[in-house]
PDB file of N, CA and C in Angstrom:
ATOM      1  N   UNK A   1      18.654  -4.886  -5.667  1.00  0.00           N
ATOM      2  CA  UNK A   1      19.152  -3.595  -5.247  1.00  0.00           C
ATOM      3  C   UNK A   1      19.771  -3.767  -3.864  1.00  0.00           C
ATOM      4  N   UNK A   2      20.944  -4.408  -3.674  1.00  0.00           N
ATOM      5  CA  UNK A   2      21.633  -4.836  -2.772  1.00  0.00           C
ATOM      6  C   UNK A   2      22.683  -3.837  -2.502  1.00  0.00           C
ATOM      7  N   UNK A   3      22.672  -3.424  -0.748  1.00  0.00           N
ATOM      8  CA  UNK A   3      23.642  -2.196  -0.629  1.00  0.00           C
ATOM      9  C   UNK A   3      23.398  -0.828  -0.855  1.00  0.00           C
ATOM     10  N   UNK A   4      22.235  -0.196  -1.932  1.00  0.00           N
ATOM     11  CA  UNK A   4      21.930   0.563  -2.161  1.00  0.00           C
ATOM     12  C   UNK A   4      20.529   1.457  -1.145  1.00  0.00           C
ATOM     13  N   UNK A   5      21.107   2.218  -1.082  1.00  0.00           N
ATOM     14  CA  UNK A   5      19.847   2.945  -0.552  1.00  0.00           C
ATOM     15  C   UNK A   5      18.624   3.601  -0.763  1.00  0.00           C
ATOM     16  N   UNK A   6      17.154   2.824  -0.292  1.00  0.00           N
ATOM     17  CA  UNK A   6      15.986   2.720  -1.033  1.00  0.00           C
ATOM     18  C   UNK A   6      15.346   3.730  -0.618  1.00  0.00           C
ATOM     19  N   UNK A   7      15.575   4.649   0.981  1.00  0.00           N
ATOM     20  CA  UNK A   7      14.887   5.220   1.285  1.00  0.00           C
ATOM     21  C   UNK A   7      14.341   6.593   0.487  1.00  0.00           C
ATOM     22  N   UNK A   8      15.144   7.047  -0.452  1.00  0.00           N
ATOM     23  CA  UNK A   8      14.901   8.192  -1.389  1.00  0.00           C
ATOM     24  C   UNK A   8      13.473   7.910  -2.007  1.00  0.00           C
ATOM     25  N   UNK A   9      13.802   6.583  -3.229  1.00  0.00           N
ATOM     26  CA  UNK A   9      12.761   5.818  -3.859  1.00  0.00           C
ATOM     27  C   UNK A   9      11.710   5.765  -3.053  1.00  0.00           C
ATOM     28  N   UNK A  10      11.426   5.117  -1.733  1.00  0.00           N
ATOM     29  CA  UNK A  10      10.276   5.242  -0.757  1.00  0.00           C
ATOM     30  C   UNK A  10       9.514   6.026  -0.568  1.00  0.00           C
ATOM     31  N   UNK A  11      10.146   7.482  -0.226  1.00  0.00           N
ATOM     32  CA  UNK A  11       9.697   8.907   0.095  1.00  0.00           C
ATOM     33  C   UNK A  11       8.758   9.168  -1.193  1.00  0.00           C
ATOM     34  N   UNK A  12       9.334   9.092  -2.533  1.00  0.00           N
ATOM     35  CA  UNK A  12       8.934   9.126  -3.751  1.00  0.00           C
ATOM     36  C   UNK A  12       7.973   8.351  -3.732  1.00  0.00           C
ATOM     37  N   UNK A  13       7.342   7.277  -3.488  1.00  0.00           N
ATOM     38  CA  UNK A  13       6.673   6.891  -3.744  1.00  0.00           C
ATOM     39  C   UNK A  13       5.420   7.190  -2.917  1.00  0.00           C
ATOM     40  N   UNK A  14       5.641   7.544  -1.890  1.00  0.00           N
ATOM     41  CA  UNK A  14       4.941   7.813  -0.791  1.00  0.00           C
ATOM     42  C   UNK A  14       4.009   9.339  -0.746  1.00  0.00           C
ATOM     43  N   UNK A  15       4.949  10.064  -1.785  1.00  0.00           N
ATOM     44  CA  UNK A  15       4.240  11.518  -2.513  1.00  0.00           C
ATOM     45  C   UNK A  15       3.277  11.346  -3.579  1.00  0.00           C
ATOM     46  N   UNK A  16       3.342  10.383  -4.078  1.00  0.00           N
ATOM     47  CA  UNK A  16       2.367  10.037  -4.934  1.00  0.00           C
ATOM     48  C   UNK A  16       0.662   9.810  -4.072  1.00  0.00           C
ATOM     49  N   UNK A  17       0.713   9.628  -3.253  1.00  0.00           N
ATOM     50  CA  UNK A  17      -0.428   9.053  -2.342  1.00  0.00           C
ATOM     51  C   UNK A  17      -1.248  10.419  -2.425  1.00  0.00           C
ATOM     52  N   UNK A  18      -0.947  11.352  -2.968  1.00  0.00           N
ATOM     53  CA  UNK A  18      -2.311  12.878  -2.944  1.00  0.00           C
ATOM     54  C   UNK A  18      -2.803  12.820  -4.071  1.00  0.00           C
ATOM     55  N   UNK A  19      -2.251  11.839  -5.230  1.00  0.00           N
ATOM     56  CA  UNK A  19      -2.624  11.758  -6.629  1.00  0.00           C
ATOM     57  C   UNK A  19      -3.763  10.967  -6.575  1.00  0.00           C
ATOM     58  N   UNK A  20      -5.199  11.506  -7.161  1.00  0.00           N
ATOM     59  CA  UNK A  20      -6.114  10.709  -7.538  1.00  0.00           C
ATOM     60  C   UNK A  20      -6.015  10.032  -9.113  1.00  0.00           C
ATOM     61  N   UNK A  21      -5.233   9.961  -9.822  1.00  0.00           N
ATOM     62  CA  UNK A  21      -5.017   9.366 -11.086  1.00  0.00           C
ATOM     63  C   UNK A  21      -4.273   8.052 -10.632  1.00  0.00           C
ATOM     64  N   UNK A  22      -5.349   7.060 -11.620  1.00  0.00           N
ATOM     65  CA  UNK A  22      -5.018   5.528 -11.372  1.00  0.00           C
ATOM     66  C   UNK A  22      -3.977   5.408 -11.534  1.00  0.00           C
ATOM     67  N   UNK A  23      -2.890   5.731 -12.919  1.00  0.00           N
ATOM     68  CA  UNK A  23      -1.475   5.283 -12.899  1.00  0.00           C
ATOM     69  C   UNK A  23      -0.591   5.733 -11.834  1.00  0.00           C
ATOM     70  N   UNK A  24      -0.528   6.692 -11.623  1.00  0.00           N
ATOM     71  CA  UNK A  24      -0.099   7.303  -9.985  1.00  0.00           C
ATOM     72  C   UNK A  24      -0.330   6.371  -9.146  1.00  0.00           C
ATOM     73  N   UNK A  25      -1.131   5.475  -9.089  1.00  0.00           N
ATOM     74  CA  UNK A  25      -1.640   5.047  -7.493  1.00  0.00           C
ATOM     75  C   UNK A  25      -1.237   3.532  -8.034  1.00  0.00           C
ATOM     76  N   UNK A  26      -1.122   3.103  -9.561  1.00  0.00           N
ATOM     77  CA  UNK A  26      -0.228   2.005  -9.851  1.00  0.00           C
ATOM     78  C   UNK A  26       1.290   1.864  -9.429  1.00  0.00           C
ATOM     79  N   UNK A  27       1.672   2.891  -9.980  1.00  0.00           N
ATOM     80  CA  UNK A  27       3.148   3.273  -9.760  1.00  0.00           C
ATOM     81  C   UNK A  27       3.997   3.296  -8.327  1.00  0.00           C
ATOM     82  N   UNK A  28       2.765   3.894  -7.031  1.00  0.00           N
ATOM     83  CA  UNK A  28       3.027   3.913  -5.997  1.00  0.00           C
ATOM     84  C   UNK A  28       3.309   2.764  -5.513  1.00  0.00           C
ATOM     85  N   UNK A  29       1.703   1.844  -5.567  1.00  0.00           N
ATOM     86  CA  UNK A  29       2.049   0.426  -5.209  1.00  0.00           C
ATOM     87  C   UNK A  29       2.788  -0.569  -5.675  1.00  0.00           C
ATOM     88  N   UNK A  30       3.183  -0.371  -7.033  1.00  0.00           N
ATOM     89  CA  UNK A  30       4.547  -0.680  -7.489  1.00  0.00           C
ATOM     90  C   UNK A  30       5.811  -0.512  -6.724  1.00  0.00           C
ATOM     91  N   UNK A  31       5.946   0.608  -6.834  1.00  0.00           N
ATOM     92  CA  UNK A  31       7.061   1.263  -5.891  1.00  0.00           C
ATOM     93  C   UNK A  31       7.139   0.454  -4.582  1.00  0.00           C
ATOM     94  N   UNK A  32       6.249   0.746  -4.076  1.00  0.00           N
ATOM     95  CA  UNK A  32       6.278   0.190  -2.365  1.00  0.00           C
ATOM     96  C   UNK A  32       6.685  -1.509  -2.247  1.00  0.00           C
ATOM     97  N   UNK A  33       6.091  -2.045  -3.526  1.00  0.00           N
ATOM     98  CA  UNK A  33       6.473  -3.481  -3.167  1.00  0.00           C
ATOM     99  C   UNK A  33       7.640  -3.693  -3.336  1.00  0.00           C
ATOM    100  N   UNK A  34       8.373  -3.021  -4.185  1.00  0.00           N
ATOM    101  CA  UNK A  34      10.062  -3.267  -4.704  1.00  0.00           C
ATOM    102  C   UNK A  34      11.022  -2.585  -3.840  1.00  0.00           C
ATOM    103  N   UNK A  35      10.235  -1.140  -3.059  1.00  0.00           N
ATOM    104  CA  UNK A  35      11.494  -0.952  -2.395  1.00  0.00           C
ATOM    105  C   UNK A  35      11.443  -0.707  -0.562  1.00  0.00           C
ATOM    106  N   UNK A  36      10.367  -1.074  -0.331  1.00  0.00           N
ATOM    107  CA  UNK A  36       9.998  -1.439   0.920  1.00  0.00           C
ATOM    108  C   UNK A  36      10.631  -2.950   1.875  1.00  0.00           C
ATOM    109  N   UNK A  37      10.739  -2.760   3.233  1.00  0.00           N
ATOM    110  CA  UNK A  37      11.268  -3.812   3.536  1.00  0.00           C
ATOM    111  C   UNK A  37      10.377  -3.808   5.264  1.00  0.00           C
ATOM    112  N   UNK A  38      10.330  -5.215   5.721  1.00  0.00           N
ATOM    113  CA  UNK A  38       9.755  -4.541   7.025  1.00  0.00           C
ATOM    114  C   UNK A  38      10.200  -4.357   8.360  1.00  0.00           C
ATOM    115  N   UNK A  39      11.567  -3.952   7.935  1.00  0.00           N
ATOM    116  CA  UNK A  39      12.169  -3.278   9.215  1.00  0.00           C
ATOM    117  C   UNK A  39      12.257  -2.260   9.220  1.00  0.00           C
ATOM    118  N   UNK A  40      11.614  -0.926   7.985  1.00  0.00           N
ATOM    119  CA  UNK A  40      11.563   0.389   8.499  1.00  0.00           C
ATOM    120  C   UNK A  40      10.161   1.193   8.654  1.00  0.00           C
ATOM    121  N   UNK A  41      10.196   1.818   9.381  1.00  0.00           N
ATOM    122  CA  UNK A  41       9.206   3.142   9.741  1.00  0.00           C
ATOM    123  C   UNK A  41       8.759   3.053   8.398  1.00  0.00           C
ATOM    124  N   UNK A  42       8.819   3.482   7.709  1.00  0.00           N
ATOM    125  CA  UNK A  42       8.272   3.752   6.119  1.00  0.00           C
ATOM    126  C   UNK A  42       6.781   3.329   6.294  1.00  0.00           C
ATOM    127  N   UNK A  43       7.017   2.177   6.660  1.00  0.00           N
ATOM    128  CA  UNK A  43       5.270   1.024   6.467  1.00  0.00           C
ATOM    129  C   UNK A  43       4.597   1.743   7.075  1.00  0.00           C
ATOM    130  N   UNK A  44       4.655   2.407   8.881  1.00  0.00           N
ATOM    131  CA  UNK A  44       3.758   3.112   9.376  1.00  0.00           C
ATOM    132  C   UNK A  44       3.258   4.290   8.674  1.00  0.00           C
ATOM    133  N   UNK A  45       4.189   4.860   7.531  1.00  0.00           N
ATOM    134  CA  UNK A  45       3.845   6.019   6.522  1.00  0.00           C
ATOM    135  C   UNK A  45       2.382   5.506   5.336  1.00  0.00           C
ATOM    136  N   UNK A  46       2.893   3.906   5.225  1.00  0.00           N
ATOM    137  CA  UNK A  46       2.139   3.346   4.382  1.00  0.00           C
ATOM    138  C   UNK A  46       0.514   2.955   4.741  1.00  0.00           C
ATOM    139  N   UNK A  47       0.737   2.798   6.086  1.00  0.00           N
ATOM    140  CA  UNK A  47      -0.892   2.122   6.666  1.00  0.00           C
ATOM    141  C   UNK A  47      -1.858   2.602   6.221  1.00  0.00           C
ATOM    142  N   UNK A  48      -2.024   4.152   6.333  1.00  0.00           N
ATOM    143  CA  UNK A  48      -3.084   5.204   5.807  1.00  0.00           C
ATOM    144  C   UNK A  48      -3.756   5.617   4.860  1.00  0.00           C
ATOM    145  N   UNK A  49      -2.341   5.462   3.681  1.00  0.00           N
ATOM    146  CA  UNK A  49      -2.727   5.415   2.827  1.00  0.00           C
ATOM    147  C   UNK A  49      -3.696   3.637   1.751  1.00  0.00           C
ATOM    148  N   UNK A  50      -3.119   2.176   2.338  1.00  0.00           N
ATOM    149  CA  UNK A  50      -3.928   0.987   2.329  1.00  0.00           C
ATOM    150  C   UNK A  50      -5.180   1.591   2.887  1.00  0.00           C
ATOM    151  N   UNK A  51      -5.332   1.511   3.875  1.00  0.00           N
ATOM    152  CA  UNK A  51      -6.811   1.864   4.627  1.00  0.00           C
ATOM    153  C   UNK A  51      -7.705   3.217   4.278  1.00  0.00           C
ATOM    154  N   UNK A  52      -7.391   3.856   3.125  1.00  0.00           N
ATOM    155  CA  UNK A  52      -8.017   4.481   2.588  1.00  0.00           C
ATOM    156  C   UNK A  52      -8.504   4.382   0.976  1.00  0.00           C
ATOM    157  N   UNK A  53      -7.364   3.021   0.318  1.00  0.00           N
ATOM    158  CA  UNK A  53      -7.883   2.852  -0.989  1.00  0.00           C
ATOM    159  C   UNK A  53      -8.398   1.226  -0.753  1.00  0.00           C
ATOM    160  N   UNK A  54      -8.505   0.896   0.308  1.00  0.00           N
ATOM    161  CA  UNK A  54      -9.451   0.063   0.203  1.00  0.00           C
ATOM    162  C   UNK A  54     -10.932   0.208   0.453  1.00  0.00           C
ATOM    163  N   UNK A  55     -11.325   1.280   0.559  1.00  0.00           N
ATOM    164  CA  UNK A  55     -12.863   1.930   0.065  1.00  0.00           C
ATOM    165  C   UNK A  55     -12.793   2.668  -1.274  1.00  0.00           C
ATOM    166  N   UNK A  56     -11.763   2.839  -1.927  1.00  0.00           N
ATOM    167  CA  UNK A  56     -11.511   3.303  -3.787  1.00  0.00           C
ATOM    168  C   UNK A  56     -12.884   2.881  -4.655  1.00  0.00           C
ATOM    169  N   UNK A  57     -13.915   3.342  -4.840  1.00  0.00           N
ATOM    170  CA  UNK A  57     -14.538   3.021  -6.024  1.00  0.00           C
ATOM    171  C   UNK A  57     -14.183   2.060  -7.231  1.00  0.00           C
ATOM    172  N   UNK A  58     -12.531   2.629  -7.240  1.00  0.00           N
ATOM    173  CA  UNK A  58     -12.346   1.275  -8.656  1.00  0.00           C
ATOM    174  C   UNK A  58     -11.859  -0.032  -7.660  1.00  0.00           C
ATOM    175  N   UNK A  59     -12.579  -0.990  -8.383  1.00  0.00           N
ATOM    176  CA  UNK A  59     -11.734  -2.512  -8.139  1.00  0.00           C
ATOM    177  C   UNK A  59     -10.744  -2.839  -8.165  1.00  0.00           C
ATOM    178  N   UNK A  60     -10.068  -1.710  -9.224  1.00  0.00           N
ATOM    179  CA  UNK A  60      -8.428  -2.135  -9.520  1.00  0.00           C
ATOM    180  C   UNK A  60      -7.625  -1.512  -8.166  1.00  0.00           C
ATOM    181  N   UNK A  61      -7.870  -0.462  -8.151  1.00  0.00           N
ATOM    182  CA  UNK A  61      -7.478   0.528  -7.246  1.00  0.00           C
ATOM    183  C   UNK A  61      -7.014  -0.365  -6.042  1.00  0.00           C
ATOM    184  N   UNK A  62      -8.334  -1.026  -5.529  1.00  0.00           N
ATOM    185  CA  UNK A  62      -8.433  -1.998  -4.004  1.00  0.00           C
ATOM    186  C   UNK A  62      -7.267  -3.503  -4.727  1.00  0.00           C
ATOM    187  N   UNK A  63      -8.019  -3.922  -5.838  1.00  0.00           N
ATOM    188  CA  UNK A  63      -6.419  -5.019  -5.927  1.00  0.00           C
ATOM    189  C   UNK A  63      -5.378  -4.519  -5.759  1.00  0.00           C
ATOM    190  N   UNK A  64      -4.627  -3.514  -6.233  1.00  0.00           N
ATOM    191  CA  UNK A  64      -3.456  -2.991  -5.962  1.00  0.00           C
ATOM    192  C   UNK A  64      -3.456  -3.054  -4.250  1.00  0.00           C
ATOM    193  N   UNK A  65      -4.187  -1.872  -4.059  1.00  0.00           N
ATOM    194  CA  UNK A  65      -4.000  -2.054  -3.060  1.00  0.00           C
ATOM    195  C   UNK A  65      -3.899  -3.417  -1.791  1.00  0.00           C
ATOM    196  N   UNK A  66      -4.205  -4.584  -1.608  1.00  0.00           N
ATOM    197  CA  UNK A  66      -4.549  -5.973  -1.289  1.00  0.00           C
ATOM    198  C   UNK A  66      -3.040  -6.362  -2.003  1.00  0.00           C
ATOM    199  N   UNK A  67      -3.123  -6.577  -2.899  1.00  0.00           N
ATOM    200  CA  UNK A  67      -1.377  -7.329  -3.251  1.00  0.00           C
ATOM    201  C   UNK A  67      -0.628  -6.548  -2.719  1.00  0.00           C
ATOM    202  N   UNK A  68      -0.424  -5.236  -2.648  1.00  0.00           N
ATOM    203  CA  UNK A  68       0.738  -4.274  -1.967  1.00  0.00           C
ATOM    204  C   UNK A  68       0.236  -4.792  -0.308  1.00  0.00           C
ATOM    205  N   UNK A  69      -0.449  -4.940   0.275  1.00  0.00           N
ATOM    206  CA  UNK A  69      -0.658  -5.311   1.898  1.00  0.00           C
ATOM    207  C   UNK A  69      -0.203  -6.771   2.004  1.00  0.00           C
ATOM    208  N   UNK A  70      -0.857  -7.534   1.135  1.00  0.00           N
ATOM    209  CA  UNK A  70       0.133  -8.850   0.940  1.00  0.00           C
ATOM    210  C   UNK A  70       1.527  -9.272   0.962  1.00  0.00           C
ATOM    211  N   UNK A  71       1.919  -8.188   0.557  1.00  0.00           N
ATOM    212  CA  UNK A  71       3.407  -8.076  -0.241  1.00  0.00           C
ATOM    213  C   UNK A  71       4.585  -7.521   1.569  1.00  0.00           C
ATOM    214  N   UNK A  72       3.865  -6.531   1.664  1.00  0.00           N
ATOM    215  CA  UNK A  72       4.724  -6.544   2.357  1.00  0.00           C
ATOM    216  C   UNK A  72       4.483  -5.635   4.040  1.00  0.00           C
ATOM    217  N   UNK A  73       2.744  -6.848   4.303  1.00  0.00           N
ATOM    218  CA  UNK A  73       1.942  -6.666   5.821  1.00  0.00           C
ATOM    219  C   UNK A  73       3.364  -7.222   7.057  1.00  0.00           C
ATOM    220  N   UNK A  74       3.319  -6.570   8.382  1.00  0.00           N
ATOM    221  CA  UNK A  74       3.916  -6.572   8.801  1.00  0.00           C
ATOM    222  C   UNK A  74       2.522  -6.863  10.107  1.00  0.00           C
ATOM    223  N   UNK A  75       3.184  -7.633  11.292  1.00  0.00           N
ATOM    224  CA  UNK A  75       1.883  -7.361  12.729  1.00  0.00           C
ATOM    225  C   UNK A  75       1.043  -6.636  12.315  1.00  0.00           C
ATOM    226  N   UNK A  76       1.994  -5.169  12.878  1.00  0.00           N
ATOM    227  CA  UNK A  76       1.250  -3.969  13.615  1.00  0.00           C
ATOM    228  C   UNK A  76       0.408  -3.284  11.745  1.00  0.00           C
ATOM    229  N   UNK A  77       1.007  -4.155  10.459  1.00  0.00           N
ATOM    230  CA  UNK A  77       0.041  -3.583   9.842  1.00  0.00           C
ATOM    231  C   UNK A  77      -1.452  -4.107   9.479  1.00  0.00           C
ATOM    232  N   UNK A  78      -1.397  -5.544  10.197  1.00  0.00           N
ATOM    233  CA  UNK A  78      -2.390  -6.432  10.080  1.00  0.00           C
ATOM    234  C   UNK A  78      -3.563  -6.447  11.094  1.00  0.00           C
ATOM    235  N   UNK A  79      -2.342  -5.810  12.293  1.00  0.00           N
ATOM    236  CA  UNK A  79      -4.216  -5.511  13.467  1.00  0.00           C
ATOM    237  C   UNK A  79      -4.225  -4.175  13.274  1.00  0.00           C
ATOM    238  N   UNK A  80      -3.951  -2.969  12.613  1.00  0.00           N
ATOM    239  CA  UNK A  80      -4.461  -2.349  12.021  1.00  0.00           C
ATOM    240  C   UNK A  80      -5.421  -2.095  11.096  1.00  0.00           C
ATOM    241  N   UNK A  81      -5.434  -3.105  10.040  1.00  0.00           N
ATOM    242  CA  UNK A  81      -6.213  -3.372   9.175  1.00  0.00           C
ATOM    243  C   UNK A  81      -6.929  -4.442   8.705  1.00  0.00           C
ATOM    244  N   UNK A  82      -7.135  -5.435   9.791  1.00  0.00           N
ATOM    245  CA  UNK A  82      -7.665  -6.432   9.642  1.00  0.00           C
ATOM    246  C   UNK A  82      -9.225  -5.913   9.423  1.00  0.00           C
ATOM    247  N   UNK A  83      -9.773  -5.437  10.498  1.00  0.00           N
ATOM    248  CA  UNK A  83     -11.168  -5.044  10.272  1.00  0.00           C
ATOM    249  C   UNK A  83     -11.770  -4.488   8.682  1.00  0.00           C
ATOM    250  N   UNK A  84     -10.919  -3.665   8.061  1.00  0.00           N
ATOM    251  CA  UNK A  84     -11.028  -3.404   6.861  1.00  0.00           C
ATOM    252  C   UNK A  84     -11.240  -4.687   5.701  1.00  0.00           C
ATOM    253  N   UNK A  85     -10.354  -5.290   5.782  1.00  0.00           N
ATOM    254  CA  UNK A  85      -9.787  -6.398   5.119  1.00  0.00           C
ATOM    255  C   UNK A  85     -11.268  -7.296   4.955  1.00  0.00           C
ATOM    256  N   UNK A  86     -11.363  -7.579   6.202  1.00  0.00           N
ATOM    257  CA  UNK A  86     -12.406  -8.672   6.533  1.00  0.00           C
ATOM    258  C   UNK A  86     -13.734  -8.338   5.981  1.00  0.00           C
ATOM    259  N   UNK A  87     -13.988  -6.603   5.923  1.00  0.00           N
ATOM    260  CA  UNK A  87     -14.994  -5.844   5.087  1.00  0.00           C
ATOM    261  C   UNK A  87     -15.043  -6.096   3.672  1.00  0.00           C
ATOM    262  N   UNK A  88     -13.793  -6.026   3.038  1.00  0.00           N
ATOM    263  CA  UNK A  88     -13.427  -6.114   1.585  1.00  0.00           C
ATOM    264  C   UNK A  88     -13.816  -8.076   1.213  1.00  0.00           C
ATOM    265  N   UNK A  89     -13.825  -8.524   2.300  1.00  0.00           N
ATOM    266  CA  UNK A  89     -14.236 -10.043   2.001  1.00  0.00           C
ATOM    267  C   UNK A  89     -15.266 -10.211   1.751  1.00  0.00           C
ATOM    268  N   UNK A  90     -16.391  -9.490   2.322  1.00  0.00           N
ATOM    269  CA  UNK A  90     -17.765  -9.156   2.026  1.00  0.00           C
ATOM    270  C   UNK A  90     -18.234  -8.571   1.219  1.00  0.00           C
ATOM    271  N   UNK A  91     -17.409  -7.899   0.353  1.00  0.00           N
ATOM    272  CA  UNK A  91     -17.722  -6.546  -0.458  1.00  0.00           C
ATOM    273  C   UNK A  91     -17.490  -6.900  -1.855  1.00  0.00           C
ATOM    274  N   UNK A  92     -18.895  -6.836  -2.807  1.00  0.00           N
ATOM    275  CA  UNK A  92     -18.854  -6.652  -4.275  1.00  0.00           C
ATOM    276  C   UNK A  92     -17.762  -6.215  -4.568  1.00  0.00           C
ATOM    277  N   UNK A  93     -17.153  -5.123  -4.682  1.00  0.00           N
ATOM    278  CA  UNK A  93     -16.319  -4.453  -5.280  1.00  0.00           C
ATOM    279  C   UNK A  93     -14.850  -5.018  -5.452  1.00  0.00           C
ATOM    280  N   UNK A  94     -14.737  -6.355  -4.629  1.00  0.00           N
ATOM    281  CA  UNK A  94     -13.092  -7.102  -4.841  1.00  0.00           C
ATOM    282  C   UNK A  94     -13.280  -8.121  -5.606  1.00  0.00           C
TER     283      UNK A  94
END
């Protein structure tokens, strides 16, 4: 998607984040990995929502979430959420 403008798609995906239904929260982190990049603001939209489904009850939920931080962690999103991270290393649930 070269030339085209992703930020629409982004926003969209980023509305999904009030949805407690798993495919919703698939779709999002879908979304984010394909049309995210890390030279925009967007990611700081994104932090909040990582650092809140990585305490998710489902396992899947937190993988998604972990490959989407993988995919496309930036610095300021890594000493943000390192402490979390390092929790989830310890934690049954990954």
């Amino acid at each position: 998607v070269v030339g085209i403008a992703r930020h629409f798609g982004q926003i969209e995906c980023l509305k999904l984040v009030a949805s407690p239904r798993f495919t919703d929260k698939r779709l999002r982190y879908l979304g984010i990995m394909l049309l995210s990049d890390k030279n925009q603001d967007v990611l700081t939209l994104i932090t909040n929502p990582l650092k809140n489904d990585m305490n998710h009850s489902n396992m899947y939920v937190v993988g998604f979430e972990l490959c989407t931080f993988a995919n496309i962690a930036s610095e300021e999103m890594l000493r943000d959420l390192a402490n979390e991270i390092e929790k989830l290393l310890d934690s049954s649930n990954t």
